[in-house]
Protein backbone atom coordinates (compact mmCIF):
# COMPACT_ATOMS: atom_id res chain seq x y z
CA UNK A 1 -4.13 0.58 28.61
CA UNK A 2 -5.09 3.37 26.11
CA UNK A 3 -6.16 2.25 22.99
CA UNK A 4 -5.98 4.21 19.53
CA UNK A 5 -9.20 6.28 18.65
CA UNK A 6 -11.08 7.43 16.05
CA UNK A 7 -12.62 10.23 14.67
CA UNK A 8 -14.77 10.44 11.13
CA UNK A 9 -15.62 13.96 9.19
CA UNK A 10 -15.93 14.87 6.17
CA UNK A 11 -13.92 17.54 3.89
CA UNK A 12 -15.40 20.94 1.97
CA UNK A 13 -16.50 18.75 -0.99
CA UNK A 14 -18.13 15.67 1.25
CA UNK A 15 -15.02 13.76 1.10
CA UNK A 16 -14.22 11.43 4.19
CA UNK A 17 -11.98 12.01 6.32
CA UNK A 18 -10.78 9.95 9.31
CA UNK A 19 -8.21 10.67 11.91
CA UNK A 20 -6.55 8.15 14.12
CA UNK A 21 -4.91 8.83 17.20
CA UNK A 22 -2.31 7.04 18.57
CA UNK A 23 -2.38 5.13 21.87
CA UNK A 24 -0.02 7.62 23.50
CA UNK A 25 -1.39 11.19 21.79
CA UNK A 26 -0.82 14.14 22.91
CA UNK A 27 -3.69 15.46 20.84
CA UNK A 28 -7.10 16.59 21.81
CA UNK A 29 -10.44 14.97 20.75
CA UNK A 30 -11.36 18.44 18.89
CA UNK A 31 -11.27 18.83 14.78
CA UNK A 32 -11.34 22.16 12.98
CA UNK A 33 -13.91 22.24 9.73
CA UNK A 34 -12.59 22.14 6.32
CA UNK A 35 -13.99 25.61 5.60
CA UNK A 36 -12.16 26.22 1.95
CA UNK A 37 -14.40 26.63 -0.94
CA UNK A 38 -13.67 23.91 -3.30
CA UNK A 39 -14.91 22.88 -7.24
CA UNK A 40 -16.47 19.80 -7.61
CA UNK A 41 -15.28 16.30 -7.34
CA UNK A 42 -14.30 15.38 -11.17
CA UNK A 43 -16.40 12.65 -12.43
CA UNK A 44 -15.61 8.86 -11.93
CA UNK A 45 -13.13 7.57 -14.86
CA UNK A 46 -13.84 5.40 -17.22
CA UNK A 47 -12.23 1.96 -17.63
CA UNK A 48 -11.76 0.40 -20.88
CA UNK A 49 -10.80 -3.87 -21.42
CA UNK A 50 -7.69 -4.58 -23.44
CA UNK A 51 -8.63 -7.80 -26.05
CA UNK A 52 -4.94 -8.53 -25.87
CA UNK A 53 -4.74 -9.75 -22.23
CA UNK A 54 -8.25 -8.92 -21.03
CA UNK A 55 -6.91 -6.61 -18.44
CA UNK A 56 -9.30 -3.76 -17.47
CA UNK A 57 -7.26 0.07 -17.65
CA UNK A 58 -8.45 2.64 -15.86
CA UNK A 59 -8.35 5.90 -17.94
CA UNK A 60 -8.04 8.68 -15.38
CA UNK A 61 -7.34 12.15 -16.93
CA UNK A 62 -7.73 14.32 -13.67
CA UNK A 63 -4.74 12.69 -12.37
CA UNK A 64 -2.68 14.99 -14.64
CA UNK A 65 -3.81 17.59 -12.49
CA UNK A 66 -2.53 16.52 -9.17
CA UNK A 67 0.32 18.61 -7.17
CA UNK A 68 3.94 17.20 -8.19
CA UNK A 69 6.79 17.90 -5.37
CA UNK A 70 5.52 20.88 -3.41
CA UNK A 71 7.59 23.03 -1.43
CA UNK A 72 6.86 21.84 2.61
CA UNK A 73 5.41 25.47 3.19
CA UNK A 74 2.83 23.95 0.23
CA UNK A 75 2.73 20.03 1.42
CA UNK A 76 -1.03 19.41 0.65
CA UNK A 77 -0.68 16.86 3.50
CA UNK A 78 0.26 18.76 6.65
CA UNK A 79 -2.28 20.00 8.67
CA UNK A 80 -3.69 23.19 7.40
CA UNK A 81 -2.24 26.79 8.05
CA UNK A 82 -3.39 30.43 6.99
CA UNK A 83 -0.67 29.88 4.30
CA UNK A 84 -1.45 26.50 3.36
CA UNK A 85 -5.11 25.55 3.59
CA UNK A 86 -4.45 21.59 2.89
CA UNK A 87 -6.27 18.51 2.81
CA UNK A 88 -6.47 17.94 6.13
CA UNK A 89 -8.12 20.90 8.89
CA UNK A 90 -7.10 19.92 11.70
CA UNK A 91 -2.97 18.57 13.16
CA UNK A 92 -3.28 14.83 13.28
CA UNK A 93 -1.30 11.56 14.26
CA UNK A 94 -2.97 9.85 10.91
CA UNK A 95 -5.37 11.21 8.71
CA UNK A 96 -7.07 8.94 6.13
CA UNK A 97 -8.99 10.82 3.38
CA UNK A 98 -10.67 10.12 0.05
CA UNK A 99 -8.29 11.00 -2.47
CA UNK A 100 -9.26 14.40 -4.49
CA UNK A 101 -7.86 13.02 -8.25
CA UNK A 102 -8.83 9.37 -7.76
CA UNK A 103 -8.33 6.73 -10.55
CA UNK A 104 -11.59 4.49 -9.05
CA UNK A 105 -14.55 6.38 -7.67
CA UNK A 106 -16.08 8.37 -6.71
CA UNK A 107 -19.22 6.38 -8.42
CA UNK A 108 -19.87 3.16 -6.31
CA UNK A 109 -22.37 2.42 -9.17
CA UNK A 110 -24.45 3.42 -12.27
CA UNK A 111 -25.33 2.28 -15.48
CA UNK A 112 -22.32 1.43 -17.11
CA UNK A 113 -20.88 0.44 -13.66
CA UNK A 114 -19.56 -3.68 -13.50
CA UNK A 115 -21.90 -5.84 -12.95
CA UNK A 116 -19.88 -8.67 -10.69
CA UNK A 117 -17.11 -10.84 -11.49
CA UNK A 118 -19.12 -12.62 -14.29
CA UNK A 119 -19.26 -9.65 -16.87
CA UNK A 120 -15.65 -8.37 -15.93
CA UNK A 121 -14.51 -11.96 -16.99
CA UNK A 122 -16.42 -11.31 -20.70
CA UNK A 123 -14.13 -10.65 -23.13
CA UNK A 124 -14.86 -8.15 -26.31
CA UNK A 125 -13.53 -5.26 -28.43
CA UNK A 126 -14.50 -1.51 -27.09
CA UNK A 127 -15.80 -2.60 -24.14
CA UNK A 128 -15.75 -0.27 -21.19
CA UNK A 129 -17.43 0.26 -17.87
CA UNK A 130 -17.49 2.86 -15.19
CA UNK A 131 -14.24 2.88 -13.04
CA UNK A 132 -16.20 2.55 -9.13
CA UNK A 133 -14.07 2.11 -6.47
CA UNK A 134 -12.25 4.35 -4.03
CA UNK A 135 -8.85 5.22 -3.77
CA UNK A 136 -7.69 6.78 -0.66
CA UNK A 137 -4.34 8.54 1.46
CA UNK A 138 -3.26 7.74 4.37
CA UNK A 139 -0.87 9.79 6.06
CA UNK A 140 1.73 8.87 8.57
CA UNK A 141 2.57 11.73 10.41
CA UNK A 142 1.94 15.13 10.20
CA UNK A 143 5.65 15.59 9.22
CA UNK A 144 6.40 17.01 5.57
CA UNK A 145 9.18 14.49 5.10
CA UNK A 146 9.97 10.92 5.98
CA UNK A 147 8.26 7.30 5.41
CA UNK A 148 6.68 4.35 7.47
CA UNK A 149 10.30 3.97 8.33
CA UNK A 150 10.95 6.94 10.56
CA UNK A 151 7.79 6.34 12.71
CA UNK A 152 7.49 5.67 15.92
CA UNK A 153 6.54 1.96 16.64
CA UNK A 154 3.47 3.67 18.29
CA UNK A 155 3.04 5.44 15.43
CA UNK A 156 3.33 2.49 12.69
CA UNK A 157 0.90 0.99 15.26
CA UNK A 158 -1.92 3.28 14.67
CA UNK A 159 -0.98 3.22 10.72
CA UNK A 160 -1.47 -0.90 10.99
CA UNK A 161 -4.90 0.05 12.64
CA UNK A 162 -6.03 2.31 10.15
CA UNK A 163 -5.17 -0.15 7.83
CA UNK A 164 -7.43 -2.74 9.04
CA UNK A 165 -10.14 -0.33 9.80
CA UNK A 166 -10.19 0.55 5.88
CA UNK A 167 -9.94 -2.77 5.20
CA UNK A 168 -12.91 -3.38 6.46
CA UNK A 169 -14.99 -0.66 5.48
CA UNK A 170 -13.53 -0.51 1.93
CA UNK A 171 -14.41 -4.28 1.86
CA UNK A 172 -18.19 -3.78 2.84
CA UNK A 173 -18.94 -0.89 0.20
CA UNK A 174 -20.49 -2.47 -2.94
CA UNK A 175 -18.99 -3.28 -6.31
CA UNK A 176 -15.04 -3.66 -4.16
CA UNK A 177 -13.75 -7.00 -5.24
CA UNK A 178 -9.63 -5.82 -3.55
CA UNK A 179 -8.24 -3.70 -1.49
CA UNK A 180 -4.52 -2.92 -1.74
CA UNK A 181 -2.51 -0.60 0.83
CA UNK A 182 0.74 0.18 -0.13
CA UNK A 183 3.38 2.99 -0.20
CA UNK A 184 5.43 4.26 -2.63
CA UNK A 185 8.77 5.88 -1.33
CA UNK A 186 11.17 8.20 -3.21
CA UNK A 187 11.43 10.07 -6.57
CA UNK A 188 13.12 7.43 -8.43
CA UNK A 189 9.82 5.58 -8.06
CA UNK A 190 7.81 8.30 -9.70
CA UNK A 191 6.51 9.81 -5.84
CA UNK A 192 5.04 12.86 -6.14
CA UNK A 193 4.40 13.77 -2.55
CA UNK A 194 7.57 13.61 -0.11
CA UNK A 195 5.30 13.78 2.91
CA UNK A 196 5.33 9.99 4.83
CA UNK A 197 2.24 8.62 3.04
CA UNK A 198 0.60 5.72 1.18
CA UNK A 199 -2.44 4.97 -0.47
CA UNK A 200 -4.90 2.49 -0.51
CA UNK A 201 -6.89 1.23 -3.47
CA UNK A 202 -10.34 -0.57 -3.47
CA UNK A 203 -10.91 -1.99 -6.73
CA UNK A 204 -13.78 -3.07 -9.17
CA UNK A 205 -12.22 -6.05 -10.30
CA UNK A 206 -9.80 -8.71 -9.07
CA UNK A 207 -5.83 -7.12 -9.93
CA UNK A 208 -4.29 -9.57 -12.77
CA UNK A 209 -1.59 -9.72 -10.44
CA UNK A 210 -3.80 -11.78 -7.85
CA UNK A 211 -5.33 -13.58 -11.23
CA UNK A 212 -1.79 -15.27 -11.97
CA UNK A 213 -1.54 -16.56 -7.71
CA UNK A 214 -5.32 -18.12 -8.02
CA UNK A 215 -3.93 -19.50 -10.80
CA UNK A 216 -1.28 -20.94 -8.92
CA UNK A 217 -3.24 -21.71 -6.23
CA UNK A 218 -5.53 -23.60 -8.60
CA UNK A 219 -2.37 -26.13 -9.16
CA UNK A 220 -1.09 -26.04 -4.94
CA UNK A 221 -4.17 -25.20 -2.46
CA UNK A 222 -1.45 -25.21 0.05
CA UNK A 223 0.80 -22.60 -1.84
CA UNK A 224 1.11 -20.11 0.81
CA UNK A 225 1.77 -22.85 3.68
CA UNK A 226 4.24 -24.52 1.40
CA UNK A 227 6.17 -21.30 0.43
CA UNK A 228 6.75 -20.39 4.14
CA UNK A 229 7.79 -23.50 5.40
CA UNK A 230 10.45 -23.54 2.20
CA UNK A 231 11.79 -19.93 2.95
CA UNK A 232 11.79 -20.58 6.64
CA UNK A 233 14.09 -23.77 5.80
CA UNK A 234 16.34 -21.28 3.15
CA UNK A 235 19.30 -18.94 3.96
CA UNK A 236 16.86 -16.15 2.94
CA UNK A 237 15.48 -15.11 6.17
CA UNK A 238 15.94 -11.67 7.38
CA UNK A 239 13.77 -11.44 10.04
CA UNK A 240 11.66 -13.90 12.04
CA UNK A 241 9.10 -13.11 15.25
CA UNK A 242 6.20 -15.05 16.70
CA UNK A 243 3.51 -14.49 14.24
CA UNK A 244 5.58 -13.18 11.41
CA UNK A 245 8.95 -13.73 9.41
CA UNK A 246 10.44 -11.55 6.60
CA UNK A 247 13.04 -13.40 3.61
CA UNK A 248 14.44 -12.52 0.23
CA UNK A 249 11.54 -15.06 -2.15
CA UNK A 250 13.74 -17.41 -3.89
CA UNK A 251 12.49 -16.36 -7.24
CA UNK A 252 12.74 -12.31 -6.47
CA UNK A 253 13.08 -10.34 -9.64
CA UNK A 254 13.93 -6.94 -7.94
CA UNK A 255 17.49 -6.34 -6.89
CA UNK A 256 16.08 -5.54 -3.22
CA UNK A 257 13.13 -7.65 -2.72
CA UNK A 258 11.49 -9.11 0.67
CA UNK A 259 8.12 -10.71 1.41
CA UNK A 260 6.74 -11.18 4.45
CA UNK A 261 4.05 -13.51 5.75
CA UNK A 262 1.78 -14.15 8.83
CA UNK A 263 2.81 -18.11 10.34
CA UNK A 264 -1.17 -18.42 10.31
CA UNK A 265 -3.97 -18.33 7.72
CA UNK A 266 -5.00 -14.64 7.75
CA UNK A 267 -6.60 -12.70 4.35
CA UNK A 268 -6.23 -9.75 4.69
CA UNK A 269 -5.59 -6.94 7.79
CA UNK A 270 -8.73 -6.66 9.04
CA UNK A 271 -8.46 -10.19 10.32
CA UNK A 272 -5.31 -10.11 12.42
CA UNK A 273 -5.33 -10.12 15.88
CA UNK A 274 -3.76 -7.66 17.91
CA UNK A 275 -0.87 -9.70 19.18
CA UNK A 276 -0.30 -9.78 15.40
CA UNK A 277 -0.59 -6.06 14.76
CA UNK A 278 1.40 -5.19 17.72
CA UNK A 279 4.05 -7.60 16.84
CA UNK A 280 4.15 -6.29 13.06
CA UNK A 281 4.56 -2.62 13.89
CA UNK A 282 8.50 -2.73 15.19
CA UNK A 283 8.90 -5.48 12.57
CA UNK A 284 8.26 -3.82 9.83
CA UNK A 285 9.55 -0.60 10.87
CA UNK A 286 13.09 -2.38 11.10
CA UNK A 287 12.45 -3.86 7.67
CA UNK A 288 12.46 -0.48 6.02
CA UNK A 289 14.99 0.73 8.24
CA UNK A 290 17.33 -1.66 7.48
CA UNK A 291 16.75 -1.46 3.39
CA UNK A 292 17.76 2.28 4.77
CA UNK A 293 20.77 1.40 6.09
CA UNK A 294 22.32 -1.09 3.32
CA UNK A 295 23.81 2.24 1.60
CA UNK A 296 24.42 5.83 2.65
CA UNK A 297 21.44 7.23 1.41
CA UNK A 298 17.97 6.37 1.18
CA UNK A 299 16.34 3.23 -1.02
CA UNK A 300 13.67 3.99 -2.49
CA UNK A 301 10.97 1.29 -2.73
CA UNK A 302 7.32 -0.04 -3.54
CA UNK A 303 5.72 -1.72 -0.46
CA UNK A 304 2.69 -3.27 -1.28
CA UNK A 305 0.31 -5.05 1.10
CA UNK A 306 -1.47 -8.18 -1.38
CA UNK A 307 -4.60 -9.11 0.52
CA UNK A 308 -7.18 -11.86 -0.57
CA UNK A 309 -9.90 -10.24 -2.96
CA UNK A 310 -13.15 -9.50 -0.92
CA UNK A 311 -15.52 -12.30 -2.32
CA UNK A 312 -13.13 -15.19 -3.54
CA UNK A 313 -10.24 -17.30 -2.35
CA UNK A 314 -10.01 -16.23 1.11
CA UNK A 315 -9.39 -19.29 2.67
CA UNK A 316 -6.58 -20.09 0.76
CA UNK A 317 -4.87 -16.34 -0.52
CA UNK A 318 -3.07 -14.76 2.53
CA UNK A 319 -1.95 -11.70 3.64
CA UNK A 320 1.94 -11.22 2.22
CA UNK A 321 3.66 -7.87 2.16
CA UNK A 322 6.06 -7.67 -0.73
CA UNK A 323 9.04 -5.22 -0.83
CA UNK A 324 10.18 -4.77 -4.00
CA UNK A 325 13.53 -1.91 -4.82
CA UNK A 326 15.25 -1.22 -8.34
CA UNK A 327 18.26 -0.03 -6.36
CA UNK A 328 20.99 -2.52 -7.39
CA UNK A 329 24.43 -0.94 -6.27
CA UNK A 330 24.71 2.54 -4.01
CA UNK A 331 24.50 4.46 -7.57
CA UNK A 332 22.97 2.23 -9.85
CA UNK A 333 18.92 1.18 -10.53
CA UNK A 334 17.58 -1.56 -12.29
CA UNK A 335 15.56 -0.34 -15.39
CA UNK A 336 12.92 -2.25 -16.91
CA UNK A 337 14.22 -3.68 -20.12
CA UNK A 338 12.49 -4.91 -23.07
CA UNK A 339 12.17 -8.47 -22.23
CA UNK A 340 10.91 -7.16 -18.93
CA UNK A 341 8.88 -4.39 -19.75
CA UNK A 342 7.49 -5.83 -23.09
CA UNK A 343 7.70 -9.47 -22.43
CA UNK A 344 7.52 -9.96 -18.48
CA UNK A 345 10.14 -12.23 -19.14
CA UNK A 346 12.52 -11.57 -15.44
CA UNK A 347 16.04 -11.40 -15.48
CA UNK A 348 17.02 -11.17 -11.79
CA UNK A 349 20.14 -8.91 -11.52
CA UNK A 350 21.34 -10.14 -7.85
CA UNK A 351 21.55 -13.47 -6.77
CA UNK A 352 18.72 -13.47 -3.96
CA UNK A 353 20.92 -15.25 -1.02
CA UNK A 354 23.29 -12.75 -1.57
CA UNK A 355 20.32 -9.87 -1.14
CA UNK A 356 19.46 -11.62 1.83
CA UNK A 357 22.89 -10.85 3.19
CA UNK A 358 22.60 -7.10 2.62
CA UNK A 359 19.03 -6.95 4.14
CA UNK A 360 20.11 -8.73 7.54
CA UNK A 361 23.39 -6.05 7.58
CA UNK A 362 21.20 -3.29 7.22
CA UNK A 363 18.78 -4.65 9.73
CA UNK A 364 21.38 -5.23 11.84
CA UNK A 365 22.96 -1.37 11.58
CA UNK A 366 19.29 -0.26 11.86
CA UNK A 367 18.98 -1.84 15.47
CA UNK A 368 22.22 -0.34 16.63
CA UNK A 369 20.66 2.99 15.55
CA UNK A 370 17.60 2.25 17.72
CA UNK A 371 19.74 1.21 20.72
């Protein structure tokens, strides 16, 4: 059977660049080089610690310069043209690359750089340190429009492969304590890009958000075990399979909101099998084709991919995607209020069973549209 492939370069500036080919290509083994003259890579950002909550922020001002809603004739993620002499040289299936206005890295180190866990867990007024890290894109298709959704299940595949190859190699380079792949989809989320594309983060430190869960898991060692057999048991389900099964959380705080968990112990993607990948392309494909299909138009949405950080907890933080939308009628979004925004004090603005209803109807209509 053919397997995907790979294929690592690097861009004009000695950024990496990796393309993977799906199992079925039509694509050639040969890559044109990045031959555009570009400035230099801006210097790593600095991150300073907040007293208040100890949180580390990441003050990134090149970001501000980064291209907001091109024209497709000017998508700086299509392969490149005379007219359009992108990111990427060469027409691709995926194409992984280190991201040009990063908010962690380039710097993997350096004098000011963290020093482990230890000193990112001091807490002190001015403090700052250099933001290492990497942050990269991974594109879905060479298509200017469209989302993991509208791939191919060979396609999502290769994306799932990719994923675990960064994974890995993310995981390995020094100073990474996380590594988050996720996508962002649609303008009301603040996407920039409408190419099919997510990102992937490695970061210096461990994300508060995976703080609060080992505190959890500091209370129930079993959480994750627990939680599945519980949702599993619930009317919440929206999609089950062999080695994975989708529901609304009973808690959810977004008015579309769906998790998703492996039925084994796995931390992160570079650790599934490949019964579990290829069972987790066409199932998550019809996840985000159904949240498609609950309304008329598209739903825009954060999908985020919470792995176990790279050093700590990994036999007992597992792999969970989380699906979170603000869309809360056809017309309507859920804004962050101020007991929300300033508080973090959730008010949940759909009962979740009844979300759970409106996720298996638009899986549902999604499979008659693949049939």
């Amino acid at each position: 059977m053919a397997s995907i492939t790979r294929h690592a370069t690097t861009l004009a500036d000695g950024r990496e660049l990796i393309y993977f080919d799906d199992a079925d290509t039509a694509l050639g083994p040969e890559r044109a080089v990045d031959a555009r003259v570009l400035d230099p890579r801006p210097d790593t950002a600095t991150m300073r610690q907040d007293p208040l909550t100890a949180e580390w922020v990441s003050i990134a001002a090149a970001r501000q310069n980064r291209v907001y809603l091109p024209p497709a004739d000017k998508d700086p993620l299509a392969p490149a043209s005379p007219s359009n002499p992108s990111e990427i040289p060469s027409n691709y299936d995926v194409a992984v690359f280190e991201n040009r206005s990063p908010s962690f890295g380039p710097a993997l180190g350096g004098d000011n750089a963290p020093q482990g866990l230890a000193d990112l867990d001091e807490l002190g007024i001015g403090r700052t340190r250099t933001s290492i890290g990497r942050c990269e894109v991974v594109c879905f298709s060479p298509e200017t429009r469209g989302s993991f959704g509208s791939q191919t299940v060979s396609r999502a595949r290769t994306v799932i492969e990719a994923w675990a190859d960064r994974t890995a190699a993310l995981s390995a380079l020094p100073g990474i304590q996380q590594v988050f792949p996720f996508e962002n989809r649609g303008e009301a989320i603040g996407v920039t890009l409408h190419h099919p594309h997510g990102q992937i983060y490695a970061y210096p430190y461990i994300t508060p958000r995976t703080q609060r869960l080992i505190s959890s898991i500091e209370r129930m060692p079993d959480l994750f075990s627990r939680v599945l057999e519980f949702e599993l048991a619930s009317e919440r389900v929206v999609l089950r399979g062999e080695h994975w099964s989708a529901f609304v959380p009973f808690a959810a705080r977004w008015p579309l909101e769906v998790h998703m968990l492996p039925h084994r112990h796995v931390p992160d993607f570079a650790e599934t099998s490949d019964a579990e990948r290829d069972e987790l392309a066409p199932m998550y494909r019809t996840i985000l084709r159904g949240l498609d299909r609950i309304y008329d138009t598209e739903t825009p949405y954060i999908s985020a991919w919470h792995q176990a950080p790279v050093n700590v907890h990994r036999e007992d933080i597992r792999l969970m995607l989380q699906v979170t939308s603000p869309r809360r009628a056809a017309d309507k979004l859920k804004y962050l209020a101020g007991s929300e925004a300033a508080m973090g004090a959730w008010i949940g603005d759909v009962a979740p069973e009844h979300t759970a209803e409106l996720v298996r109807g638009g899986i549902a209509a999604a499979r008659r549209d693949d049939s």
